[in-house]
Protein backbone atom coordinates (compact mmCIF):
# COMPACT_ATOMS: atom_id res chain seq x y z
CA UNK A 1 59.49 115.63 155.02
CA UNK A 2 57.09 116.16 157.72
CA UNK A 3 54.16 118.36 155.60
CA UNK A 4 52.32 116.61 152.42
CA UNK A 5 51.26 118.59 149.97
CA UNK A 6 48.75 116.40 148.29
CA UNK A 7 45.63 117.49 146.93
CA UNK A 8 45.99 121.25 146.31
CA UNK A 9 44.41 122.79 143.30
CA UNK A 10 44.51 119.28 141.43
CA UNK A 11 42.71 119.84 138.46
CA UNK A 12 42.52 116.88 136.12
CA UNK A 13 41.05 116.38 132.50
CA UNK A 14 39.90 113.48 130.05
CA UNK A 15 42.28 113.57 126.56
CA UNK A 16 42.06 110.79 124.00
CA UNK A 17 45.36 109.11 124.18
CA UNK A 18 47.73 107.96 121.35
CA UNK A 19 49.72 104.79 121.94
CA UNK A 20 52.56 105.64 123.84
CA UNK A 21 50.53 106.74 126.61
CA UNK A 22 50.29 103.64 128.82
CA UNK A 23 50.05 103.70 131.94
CA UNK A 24 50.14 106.22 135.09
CA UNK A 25 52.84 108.66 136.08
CA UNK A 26 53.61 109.78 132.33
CA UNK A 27 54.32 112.66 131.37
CA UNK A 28 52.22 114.25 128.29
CA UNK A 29 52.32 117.15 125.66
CA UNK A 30 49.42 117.48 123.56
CA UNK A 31 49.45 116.25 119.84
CA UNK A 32 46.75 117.37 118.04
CA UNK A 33 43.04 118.68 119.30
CA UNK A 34 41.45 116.76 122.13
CA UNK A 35 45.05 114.23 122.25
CA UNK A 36 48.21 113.87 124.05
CA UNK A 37 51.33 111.95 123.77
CA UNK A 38 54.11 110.99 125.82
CA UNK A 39 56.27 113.93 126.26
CA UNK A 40 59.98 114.09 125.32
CA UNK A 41 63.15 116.23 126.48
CA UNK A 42 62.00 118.88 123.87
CA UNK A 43 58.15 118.80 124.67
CA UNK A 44 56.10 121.44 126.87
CA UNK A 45 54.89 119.57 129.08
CA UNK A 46 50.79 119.57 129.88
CA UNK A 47 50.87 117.14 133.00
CA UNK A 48 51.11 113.89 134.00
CA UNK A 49 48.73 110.92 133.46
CA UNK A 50 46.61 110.14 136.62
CA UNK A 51 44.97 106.67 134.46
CA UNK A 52 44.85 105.33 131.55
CA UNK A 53 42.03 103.18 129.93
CA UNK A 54 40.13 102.58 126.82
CA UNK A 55 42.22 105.12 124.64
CA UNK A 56 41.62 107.70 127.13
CA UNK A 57 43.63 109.58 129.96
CA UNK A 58 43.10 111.67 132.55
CA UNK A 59 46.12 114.18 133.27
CA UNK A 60 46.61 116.10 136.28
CA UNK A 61 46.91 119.72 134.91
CA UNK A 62 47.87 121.55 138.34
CA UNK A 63 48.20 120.97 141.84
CA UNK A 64 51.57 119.11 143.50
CA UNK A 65 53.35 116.61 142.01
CA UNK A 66 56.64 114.99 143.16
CA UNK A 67 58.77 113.42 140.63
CA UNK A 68 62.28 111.78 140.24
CA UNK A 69 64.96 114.75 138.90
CA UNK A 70 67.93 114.81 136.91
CA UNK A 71 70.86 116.94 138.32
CA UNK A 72 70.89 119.79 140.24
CA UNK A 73 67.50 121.65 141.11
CA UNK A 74 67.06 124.91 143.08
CA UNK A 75 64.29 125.39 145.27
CA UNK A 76 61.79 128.43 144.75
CA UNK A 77 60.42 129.67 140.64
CA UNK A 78 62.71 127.07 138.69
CA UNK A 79 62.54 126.04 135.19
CA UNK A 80 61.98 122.38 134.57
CA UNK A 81 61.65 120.26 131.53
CA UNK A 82 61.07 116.68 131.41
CA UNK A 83 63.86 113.93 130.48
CA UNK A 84 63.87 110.24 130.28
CA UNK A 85 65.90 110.43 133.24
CA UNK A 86 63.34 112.64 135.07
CA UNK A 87 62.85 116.51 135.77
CA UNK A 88 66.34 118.40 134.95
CA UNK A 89 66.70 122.30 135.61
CA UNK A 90 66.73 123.97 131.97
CA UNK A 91 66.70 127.89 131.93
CA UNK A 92 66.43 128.00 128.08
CA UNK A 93 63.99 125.64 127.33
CA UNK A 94 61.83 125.19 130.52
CA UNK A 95 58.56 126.22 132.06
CA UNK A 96 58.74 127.64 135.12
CA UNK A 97 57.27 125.82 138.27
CA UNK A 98 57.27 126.53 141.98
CA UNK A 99 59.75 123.92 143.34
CA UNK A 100 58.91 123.18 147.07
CA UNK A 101 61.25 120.28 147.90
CA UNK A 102 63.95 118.35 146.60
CA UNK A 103 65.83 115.27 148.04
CA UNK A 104 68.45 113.21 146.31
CA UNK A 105 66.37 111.38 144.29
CA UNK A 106 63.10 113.66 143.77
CA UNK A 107 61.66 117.04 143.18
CA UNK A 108 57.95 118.22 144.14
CA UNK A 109 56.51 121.35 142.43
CA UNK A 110 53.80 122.66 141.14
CA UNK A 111 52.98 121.94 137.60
């Protein structure tokens, strides 16, 4: 892709973090007031950890992310949940999100 999309309306915040978030590039719901946890296929999603350390997290609320998908995603409004296999089109369950590429492997949209 020739354009990078990096850095618009990022907006990140500090949660206390239960112990299944680890590390960067998860993806968290929140699980009770202040907290989040790793998110799974039937979890609205908040974001997705930016760091990690001492208990705490931040997570990227907004801006553009790009993540690996899970079957078949159109471009444009799209709903999108979160899998262990990555991002998967799910017009039942989903949130929608602005879906500005997609490749083989990846989508990028905005959370």
């Amino acid at each position: 892709m020739n354009v990078d999309f990096k850095g618009f309306n990022e907006q990140i915040l500090t949660f206390e973090a239960d112990s299944s978030v680890t590390g960067k590039n998860q993806w968290v719901t929140i699980s009770a007031n202040g907290k989040v946890e790793q998110a799974d296929a039937n979890s609205k999603l908040v974001g997705i950890t930016v760091n990690v350390r001492n208990g705490y997290c931040g997570v990227q609320l907004g801006g553009i992310v790009t993540f690996a998908k899970n079957g078949s995603i159109d471009l444009g409004y799209t709903k999108l949940v979160y899998t262990a296999d990555g991002i998967k089109k799910d017009t039942t369950n989903g949130k929608e999100h602005l879906v500005l590429a997609v490749d083989d492997n990846t989508v990028t949209f905005i959370l």
